[in-house]
C-alpha atoms as a PDB file:
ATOM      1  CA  UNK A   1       0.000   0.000   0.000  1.00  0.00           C
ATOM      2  CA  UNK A   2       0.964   3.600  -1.037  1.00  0.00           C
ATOM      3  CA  UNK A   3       0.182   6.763   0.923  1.00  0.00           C
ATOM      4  CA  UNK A   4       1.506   9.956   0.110  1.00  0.00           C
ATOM      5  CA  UNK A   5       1.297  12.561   2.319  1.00  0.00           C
ATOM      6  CA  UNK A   6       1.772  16.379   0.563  1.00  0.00           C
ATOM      7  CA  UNK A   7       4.187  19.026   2.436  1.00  0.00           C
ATOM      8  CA  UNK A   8       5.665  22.109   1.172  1.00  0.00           C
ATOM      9  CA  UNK A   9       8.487  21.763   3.771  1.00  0.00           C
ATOM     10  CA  UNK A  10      12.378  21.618   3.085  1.00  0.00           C
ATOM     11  CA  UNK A  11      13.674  17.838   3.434  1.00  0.00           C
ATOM     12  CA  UNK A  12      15.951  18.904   6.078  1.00  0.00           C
ATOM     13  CA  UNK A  13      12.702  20.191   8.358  1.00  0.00           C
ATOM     14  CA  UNK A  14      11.133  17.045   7.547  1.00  0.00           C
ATOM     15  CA  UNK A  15      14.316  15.404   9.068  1.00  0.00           C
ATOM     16  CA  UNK A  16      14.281  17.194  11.492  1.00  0.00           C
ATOM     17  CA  UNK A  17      10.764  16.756  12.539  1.00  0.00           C
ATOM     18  CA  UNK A  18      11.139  13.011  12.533  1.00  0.00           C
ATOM     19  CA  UNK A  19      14.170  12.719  14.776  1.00  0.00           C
ATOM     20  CA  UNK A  20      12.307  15.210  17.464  1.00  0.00           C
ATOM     21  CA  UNK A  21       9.214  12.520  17.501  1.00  0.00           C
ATOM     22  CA  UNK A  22      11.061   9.691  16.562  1.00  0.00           C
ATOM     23  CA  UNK A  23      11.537   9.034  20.601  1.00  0.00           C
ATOM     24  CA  UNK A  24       7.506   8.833  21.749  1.00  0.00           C
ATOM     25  CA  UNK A  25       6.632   7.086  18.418  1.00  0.00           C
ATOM     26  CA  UNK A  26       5.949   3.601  19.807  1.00  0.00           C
ATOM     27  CA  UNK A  27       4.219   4.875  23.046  1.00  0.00           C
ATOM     28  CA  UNK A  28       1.521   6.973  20.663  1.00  0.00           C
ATOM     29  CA  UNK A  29       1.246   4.150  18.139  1.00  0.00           C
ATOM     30  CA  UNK A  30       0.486   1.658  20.984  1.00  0.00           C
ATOM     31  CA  UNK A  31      -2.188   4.037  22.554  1.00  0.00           C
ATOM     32  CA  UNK A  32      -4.017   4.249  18.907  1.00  0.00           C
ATOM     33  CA  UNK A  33      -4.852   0.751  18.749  1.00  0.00           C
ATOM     34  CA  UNK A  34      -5.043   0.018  22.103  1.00  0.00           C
ATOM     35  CA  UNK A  35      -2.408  -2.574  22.779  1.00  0.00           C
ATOM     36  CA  UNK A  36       1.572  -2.820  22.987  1.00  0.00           C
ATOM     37  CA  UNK A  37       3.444  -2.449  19.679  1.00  0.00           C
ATOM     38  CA  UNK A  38       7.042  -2.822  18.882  1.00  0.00           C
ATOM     39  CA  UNK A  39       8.281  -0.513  16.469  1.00  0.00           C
ATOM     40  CA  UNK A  40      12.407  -0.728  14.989  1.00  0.00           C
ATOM     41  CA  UNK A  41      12.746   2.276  12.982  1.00  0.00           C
ATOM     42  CA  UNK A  42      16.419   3.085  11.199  1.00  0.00           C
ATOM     43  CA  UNK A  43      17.332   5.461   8.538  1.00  0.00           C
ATOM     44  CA  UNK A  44      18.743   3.303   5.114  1.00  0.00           C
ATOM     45  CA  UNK A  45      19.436   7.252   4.094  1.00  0.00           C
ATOM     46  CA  UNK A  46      19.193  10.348   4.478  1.00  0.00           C
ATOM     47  CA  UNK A  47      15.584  10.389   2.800  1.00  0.00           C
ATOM     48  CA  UNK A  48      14.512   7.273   4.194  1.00  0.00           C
ATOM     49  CA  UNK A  49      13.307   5.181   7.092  1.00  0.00           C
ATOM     50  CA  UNK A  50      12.566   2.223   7.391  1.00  0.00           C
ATOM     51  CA  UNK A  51      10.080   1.436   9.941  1.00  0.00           C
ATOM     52  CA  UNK A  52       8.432  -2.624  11.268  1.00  0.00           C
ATOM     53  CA  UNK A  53       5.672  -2.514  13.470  1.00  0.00           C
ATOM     54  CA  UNK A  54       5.044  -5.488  15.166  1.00  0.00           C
ATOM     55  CA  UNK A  55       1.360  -6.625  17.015  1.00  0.00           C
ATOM     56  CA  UNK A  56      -0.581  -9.095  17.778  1.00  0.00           C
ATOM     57  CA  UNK A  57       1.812 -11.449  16.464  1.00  0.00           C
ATOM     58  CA  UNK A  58       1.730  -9.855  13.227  1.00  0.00           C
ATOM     59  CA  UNK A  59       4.500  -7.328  11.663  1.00  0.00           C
ATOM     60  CA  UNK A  60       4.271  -4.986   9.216  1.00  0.00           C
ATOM     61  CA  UNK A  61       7.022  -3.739   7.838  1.00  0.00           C
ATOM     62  CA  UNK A  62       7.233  -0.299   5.797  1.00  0.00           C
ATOM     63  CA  UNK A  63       9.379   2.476   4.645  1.00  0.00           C
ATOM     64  CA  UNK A  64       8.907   5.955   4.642  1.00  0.00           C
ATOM     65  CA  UNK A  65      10.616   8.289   1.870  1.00  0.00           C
ATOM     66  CA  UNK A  66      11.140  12.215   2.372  1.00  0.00           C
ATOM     67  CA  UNK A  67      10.583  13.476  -0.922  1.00  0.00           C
ATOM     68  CA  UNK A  68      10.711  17.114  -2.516  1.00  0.00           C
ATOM     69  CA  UNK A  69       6.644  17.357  -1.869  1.00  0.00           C
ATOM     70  CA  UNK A  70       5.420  14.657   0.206  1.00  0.00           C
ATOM     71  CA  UNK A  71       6.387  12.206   2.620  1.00  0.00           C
ATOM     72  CA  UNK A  72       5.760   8.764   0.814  1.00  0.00           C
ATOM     73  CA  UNK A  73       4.795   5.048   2.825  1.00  0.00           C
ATOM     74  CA  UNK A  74       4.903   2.362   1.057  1.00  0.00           C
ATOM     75  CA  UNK A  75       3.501  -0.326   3.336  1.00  0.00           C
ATOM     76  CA  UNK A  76       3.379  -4.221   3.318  1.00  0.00           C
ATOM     77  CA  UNK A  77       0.405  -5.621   4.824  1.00  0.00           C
ATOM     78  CA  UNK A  78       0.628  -9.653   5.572  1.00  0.00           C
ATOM     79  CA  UNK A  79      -1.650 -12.130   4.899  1.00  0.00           C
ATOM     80  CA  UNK A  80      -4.424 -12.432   7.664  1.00  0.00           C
ATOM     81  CA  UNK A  81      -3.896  -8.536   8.183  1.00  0.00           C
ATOM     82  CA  UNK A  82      -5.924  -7.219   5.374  1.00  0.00           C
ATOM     83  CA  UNK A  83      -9.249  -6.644   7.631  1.00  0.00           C
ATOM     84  CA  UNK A  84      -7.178  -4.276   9.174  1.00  0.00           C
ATOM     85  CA  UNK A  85      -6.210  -2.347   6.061  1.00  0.00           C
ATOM     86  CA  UNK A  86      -8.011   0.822   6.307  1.00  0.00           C
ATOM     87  CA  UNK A  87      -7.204   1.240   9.720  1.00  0.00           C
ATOM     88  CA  UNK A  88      -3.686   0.906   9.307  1.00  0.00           C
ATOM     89  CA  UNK A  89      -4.353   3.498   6.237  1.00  0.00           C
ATOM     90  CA  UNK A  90      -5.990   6.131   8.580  1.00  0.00           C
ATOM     91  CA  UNK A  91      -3.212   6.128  11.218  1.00  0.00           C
ATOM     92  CA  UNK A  92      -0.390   6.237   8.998  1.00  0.00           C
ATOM     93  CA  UNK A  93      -1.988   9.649   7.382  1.00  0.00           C
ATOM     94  CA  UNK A  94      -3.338  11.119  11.099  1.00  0.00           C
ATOM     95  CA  UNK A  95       0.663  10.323  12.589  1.00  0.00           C
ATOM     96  CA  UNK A  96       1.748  11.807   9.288  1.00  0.00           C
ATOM     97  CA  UNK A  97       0.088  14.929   8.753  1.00  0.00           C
ATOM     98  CA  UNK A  98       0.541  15.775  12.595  1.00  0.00           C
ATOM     99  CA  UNK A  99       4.625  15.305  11.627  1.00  0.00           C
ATOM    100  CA  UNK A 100       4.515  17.870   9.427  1.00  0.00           C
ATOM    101  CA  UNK A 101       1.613  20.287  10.650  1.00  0.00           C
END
């Protein structure tokens, strides 16, 4: 799954912004969906992250890209996940857009 979040910020703010949250992230991904999560995040580059989330037995690895205009997931959802699909959908764009607000 692809979600593509617009920003007219400079990459380096974008950085920026993500190494400021990049602390609290499980904590406020846990308290969305109402259980513990595990979340390994590590930059490949400069421009991207690479971020697993593991729950309920299940992970779902991901990578986020910092691009000139928008901050781009692209998002693997395993088999016996899919029901969860648009929920997964709507927190990766709420976490997002609060990044870069």
């Amino acid at each position: 799954m692809r979600i593509e979040i617009p920003h007219t910020l400079s990459k380096d703010e974008v950085r920026r912004r993500i190494a400021a949250r990049m602390g609290d992230a499980q904590d406020k991904v846990g308290g969305m969906i109402g259980g513990t999560v595990d979340l390994a995040l590590h930059w490949i580059d400069e421009d991207r992250l690479a971020v697993d989330a593991t729950a309920m037995g299940y992970t779902v690895p991901s990578t986020m890209d910092i691009t000139d205009d928008a901050l781009v997931f692209e998002v693997t959802i395993p088999p016996g996940l899919g029901f969860a699909r648009g929920m997964i959908e709507t927190m990766i764009r709420k976490r997002g857009e609060k990044l870069l607000a």
